[in-house]
Each structure stands twice: as structure tokens, then as C-alpha cells.
N, C-alpha and C. Protein backbone atom coordinates (compact mmCIF):
# COMPACT_ATOMS: atom_id res chain seq x y z
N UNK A 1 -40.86 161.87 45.13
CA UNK A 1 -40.95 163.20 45.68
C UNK A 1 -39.68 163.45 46.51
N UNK A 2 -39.41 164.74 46.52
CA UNK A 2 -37.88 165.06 47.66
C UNK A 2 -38.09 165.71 48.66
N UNK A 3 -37.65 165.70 49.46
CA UNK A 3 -37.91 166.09 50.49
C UNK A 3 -36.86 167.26 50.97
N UNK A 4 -36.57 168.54 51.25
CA UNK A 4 -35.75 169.55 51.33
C UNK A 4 -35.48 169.16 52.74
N UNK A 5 -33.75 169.06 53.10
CA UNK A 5 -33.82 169.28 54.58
C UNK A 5 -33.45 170.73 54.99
N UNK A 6 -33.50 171.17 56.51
CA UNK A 6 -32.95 172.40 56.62
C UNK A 6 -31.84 172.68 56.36
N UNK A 7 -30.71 171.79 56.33
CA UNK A 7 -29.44 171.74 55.80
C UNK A 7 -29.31 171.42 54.19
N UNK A 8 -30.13 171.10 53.89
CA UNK A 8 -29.55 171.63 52.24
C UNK A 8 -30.34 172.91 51.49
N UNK A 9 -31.36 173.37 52.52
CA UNK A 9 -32.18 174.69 52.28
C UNK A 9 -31.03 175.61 52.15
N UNK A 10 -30.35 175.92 53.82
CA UNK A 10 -29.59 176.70 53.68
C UNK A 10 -27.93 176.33 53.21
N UNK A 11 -27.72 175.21 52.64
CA UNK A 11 -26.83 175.39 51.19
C UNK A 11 -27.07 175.84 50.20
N UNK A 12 -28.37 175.62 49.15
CA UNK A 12 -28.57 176.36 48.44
C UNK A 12 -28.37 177.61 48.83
N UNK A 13 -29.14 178.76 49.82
CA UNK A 13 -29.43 179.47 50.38
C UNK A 13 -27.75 180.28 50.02
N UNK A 14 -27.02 179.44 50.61
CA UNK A 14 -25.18 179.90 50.62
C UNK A 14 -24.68 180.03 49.40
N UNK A 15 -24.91 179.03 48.63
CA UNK A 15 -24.87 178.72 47.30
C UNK A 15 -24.87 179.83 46.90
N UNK A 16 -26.02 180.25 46.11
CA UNK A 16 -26.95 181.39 45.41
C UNK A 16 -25.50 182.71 45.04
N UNK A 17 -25.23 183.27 46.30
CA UNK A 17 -24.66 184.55 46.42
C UNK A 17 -23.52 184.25 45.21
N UNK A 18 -22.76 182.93 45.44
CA UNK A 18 -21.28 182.47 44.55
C UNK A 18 -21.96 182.15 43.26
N UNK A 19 -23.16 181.60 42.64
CA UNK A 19 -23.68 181.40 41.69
C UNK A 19 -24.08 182.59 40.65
N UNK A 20 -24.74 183.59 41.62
CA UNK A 20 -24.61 185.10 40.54
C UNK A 20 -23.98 185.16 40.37
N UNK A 21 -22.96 185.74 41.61
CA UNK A 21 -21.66 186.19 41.07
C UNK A 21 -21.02 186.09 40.09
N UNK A 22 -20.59 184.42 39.80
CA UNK A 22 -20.21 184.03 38.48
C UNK A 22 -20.85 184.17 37.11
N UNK A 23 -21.91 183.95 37.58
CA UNK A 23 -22.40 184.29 36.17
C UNK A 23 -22.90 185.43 35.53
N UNK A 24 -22.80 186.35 36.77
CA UNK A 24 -22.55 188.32 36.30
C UNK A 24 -21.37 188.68 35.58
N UNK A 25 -20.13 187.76 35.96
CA UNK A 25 -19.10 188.04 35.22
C UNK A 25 -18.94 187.85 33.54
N UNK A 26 -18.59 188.58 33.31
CA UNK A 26 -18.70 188.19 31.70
C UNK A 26 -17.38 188.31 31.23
N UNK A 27 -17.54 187.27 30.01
CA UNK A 27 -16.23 186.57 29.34
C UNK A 27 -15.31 187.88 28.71
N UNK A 28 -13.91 187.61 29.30
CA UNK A 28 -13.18 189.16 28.59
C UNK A 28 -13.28 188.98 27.06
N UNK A 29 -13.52 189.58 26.50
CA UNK A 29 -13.81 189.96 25.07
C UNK A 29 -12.46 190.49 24.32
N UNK A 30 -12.23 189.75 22.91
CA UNK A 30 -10.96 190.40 22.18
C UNK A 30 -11.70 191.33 21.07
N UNK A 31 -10.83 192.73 21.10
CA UNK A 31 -12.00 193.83 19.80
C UNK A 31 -10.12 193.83 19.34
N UNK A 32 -10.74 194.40 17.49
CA UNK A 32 -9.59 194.44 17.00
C UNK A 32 -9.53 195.96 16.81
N UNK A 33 -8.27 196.45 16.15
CA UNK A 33 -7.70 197.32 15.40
C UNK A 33 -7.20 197.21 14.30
N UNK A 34 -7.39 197.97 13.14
CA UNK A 34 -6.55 197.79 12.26
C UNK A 34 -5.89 199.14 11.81
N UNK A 35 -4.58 198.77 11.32
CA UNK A 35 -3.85 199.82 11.02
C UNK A 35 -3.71 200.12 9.97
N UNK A 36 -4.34 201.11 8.84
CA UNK A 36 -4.31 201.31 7.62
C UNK A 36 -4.42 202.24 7.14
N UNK A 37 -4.08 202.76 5.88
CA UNK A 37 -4.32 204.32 5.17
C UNK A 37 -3.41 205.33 6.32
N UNK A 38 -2.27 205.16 7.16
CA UNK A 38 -1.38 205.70 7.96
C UNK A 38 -2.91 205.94 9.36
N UNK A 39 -3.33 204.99 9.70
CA UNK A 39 -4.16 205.23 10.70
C UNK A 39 -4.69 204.29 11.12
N UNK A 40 -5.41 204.93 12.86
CA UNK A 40 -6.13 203.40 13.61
C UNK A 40 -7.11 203.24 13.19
N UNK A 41 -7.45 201.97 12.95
CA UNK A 41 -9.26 202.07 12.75
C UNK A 41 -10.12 200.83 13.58
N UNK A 42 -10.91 201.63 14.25
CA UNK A 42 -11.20 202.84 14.81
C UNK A 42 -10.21 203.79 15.46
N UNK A 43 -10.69 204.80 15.44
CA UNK A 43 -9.30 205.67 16.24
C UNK A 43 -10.05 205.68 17.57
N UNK A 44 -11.16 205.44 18.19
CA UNK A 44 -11.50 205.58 19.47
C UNK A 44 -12.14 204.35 20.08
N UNK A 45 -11.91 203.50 20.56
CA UNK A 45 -12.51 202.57 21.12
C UNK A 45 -13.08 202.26 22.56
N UNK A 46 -14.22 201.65 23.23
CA UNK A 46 -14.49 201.90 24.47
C UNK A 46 -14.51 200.16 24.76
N UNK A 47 -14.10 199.57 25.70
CA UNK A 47 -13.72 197.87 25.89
C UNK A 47 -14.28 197.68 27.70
N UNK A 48 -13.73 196.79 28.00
CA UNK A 48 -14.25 196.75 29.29
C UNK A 48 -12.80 195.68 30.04
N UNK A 49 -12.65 196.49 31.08
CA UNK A 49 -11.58 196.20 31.54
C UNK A 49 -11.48 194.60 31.54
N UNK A 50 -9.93 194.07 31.29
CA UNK A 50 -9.81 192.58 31.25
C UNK A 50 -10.10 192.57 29.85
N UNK A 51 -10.61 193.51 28.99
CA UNK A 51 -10.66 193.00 26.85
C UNK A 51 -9.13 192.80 26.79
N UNK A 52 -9.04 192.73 25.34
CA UNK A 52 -7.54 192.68 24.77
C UNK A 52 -8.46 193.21 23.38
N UNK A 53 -7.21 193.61 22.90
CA UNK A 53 -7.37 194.52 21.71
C UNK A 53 -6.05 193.70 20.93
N UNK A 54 -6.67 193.36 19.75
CA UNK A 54 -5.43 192.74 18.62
C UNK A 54 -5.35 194.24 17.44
N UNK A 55 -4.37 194.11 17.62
CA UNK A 55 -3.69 195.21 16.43
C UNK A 55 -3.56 194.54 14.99
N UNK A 56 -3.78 194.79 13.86
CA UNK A 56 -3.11 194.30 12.86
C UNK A 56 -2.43 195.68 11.61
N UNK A 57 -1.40 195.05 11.07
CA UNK A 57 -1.11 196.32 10.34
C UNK A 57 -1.18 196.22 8.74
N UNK A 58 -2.15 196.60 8.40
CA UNK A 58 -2.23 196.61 6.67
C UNK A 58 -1.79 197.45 5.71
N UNK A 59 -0.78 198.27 6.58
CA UNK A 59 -0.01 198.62 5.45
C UNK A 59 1.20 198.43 4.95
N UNK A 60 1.98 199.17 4.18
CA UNK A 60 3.08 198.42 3.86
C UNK A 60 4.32 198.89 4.61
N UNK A 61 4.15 199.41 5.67
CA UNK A 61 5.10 200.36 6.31
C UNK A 61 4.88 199.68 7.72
N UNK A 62 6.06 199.91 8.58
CA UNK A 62 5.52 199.25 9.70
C UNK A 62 4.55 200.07 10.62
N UNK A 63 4.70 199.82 11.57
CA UNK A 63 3.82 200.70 12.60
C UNK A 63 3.89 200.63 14.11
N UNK A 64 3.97 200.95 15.26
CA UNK A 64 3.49 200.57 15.96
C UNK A 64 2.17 201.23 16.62
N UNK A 65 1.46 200.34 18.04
CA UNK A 65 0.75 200.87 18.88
C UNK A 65 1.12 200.87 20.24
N UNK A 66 1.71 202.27 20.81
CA UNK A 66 2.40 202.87 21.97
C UNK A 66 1.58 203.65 22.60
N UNK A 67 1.64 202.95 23.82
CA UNK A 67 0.79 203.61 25.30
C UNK A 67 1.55 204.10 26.01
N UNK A 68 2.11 205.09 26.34
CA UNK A 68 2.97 205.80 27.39
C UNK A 68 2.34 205.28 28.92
N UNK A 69 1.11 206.08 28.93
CA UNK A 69 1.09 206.18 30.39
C UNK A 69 0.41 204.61 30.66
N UNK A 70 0.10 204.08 30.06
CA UNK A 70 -0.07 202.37 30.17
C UNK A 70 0.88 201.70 30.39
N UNK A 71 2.27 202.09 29.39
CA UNK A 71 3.39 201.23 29.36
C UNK A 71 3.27 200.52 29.06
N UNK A 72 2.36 200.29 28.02
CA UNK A 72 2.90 199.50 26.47
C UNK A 72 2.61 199.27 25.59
N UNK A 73 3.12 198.91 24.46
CA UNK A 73 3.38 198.94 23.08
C UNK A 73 3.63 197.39 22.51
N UNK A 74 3.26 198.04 21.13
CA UNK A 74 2.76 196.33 20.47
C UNK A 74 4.36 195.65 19.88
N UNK A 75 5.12 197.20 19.84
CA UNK A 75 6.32 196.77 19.23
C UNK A 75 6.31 197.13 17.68
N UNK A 76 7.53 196.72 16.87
CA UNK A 76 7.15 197.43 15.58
C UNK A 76 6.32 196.22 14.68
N UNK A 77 5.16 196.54 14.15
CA UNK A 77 5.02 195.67 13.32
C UNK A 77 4.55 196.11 11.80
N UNK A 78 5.02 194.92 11.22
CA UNK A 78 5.36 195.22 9.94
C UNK A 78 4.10 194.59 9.10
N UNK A 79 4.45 194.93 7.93
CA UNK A 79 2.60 194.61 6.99
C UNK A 79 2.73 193.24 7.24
N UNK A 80 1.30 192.65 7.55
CA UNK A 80 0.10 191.68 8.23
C UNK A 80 0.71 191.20 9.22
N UNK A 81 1.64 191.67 10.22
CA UNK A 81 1.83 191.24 11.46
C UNK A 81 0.93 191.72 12.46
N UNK A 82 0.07 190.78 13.29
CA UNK A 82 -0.60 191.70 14.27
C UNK A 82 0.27 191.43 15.47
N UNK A 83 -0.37 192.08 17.08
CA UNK A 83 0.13 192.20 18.43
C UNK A 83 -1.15 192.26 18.82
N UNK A 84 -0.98 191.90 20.22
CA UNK A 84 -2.74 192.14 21.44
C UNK A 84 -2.05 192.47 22.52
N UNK A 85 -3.00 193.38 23.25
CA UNK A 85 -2.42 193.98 24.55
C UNK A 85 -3.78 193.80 25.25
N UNK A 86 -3.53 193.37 26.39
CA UNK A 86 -4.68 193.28 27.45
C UNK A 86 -4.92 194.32 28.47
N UNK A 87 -6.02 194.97 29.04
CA UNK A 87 -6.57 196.17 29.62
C UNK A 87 -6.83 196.07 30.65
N UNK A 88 -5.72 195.69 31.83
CA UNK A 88 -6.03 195.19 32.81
C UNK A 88 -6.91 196.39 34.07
N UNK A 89 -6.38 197.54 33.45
CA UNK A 89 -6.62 198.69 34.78
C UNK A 89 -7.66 199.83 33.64
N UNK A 90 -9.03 200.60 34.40
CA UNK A 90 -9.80 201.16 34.24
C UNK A 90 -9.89 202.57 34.01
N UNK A 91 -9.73 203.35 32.52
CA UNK A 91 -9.47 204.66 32.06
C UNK A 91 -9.20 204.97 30.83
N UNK A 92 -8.59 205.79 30.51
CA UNK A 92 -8.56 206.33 29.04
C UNK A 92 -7.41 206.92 28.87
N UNK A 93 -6.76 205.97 27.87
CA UNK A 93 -5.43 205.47 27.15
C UNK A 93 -5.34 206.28 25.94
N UNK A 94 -4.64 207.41 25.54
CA UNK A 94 -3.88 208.11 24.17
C UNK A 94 -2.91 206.75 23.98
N UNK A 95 -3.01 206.53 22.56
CA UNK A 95 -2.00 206.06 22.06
C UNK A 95 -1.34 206.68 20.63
N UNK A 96 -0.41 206.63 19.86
CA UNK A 96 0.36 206.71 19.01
C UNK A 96 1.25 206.04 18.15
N UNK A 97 1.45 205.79 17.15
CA UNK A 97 2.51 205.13 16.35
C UNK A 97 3.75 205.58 16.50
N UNK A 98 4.63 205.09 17.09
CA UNK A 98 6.34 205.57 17.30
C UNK A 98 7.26 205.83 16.04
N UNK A 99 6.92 205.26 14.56
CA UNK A 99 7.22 205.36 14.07
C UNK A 99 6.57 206.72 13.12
N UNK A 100 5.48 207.18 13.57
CA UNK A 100 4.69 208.18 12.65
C UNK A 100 3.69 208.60 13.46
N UNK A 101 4.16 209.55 14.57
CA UNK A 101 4.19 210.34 15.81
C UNK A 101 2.44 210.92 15.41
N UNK A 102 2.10 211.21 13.98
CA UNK A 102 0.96 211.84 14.13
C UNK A 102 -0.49 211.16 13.92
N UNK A 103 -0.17 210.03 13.88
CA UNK A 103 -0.88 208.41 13.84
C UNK A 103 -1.27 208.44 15.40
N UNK A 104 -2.51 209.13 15.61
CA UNK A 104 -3.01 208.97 17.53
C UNK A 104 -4.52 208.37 17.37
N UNK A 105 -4.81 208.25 18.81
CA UNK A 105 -6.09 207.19 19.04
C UNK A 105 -6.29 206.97 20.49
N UNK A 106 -7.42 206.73 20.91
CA UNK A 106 -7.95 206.35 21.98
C UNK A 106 -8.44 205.16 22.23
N UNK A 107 -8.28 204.51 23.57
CA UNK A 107 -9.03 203.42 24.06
C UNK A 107 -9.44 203.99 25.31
N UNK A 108 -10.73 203.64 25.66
CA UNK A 108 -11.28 203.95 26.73
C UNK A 108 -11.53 202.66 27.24
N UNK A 109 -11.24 202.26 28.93
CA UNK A 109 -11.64 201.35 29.40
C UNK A 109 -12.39 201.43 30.35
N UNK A 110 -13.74 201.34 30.34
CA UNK A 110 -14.61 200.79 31.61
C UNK A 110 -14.64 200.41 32.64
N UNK A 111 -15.22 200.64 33.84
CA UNK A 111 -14.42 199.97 34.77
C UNK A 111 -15.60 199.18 35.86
């Protein structure tokens, strides 16, 4: 049998608060994109801040994925090259292909 003392009552007790915590947090998650038929797919995505998003490009043309007001971009990539960009800050991101200006899309991030 064990015997609880008052000093390890209130460790657990202390414990507890750092123990949710952690385990409320949940693992950042990678969602993809793909780039095909001159488009994102999905063109709208909703992630949760801290995801990363992998790009890949299946077509035969390059492409990129450019965030202005994020500040940044996957760079140019060319057929089956992918890129990932991580979502560090909480809102909703227009993006575009630099190379084919009418190639647009959304990510929404959670916060």
C-alpha cells in the first residue's frame, strides 16, 4: 500500500497544470498542395498556426507559390519539384503564382 505525503500531494497538485498543458498542444500538422491543370489544389485551405503546407508542382511548366503580405514564396518550381512553408503567425494569406499572375488561392490560418 502507499502512502501519499503532503508533499508529494501538492506536487502532483503543481504537476497537473504543466501536464495539460502539454498535452492540449497538438502536433503541427503538414497539409499539401498541389499544383496542376494551371492551378492550386485546393485553392482554399484552413491549417492551424505552426502547420506547414508542402507545395508540389505537376505540371509541366514551372510555378510558383507567392505570399506578399507573408513574405514568402516557395521559389520557382519546376514539374515534380515540391517546397513547404511554415505558418508561423494567425490570418488569411492570398497567394499567387509569379509566373502566371492569374493562378490565386487562399490559406487561412487559425489562431
Amino acid at each position: 500500500m502507499t502512502t501519499m505525503t503532503r508533499r508529494s500531494t501538492l506536487a502532483l497538485f503543481a504537476a497537473t497544470p504543466l501536464a495539460l498543458a502539454l498535452a492540449g498542444r497538438a502536433q503541427a500538422a503538414t497539409h499539401a498542395i498541389a499544383i496542376e491543370g494551371m492551378a492550386f489544389s485546393p485553392a482554399e485551405i484552413t491549417i492551424a498556426r505552426g502547420d506547414s503546407i508542402t507545395f508540389t508542382n505537376n505540371d509541366s511548366m514551372p510555378h510558383t507559390a507567392t505570399f506578399r503580405s507573408a513574405g514568402m514564396d516557395t521559389g520557382r518550381l519546376s514539374q515534380g519539384q515540391t517546397a513547404s512553408l511554415t505558418f508561423a503567425n494567425a490570418g488569411t494569406f492570398d497567394y499567387f503564382c509569379a509566373v502566371h499572375p492569374s493562378m490565386r488561392a487562399r490559406v487561412i490560418v487559425a489562431g
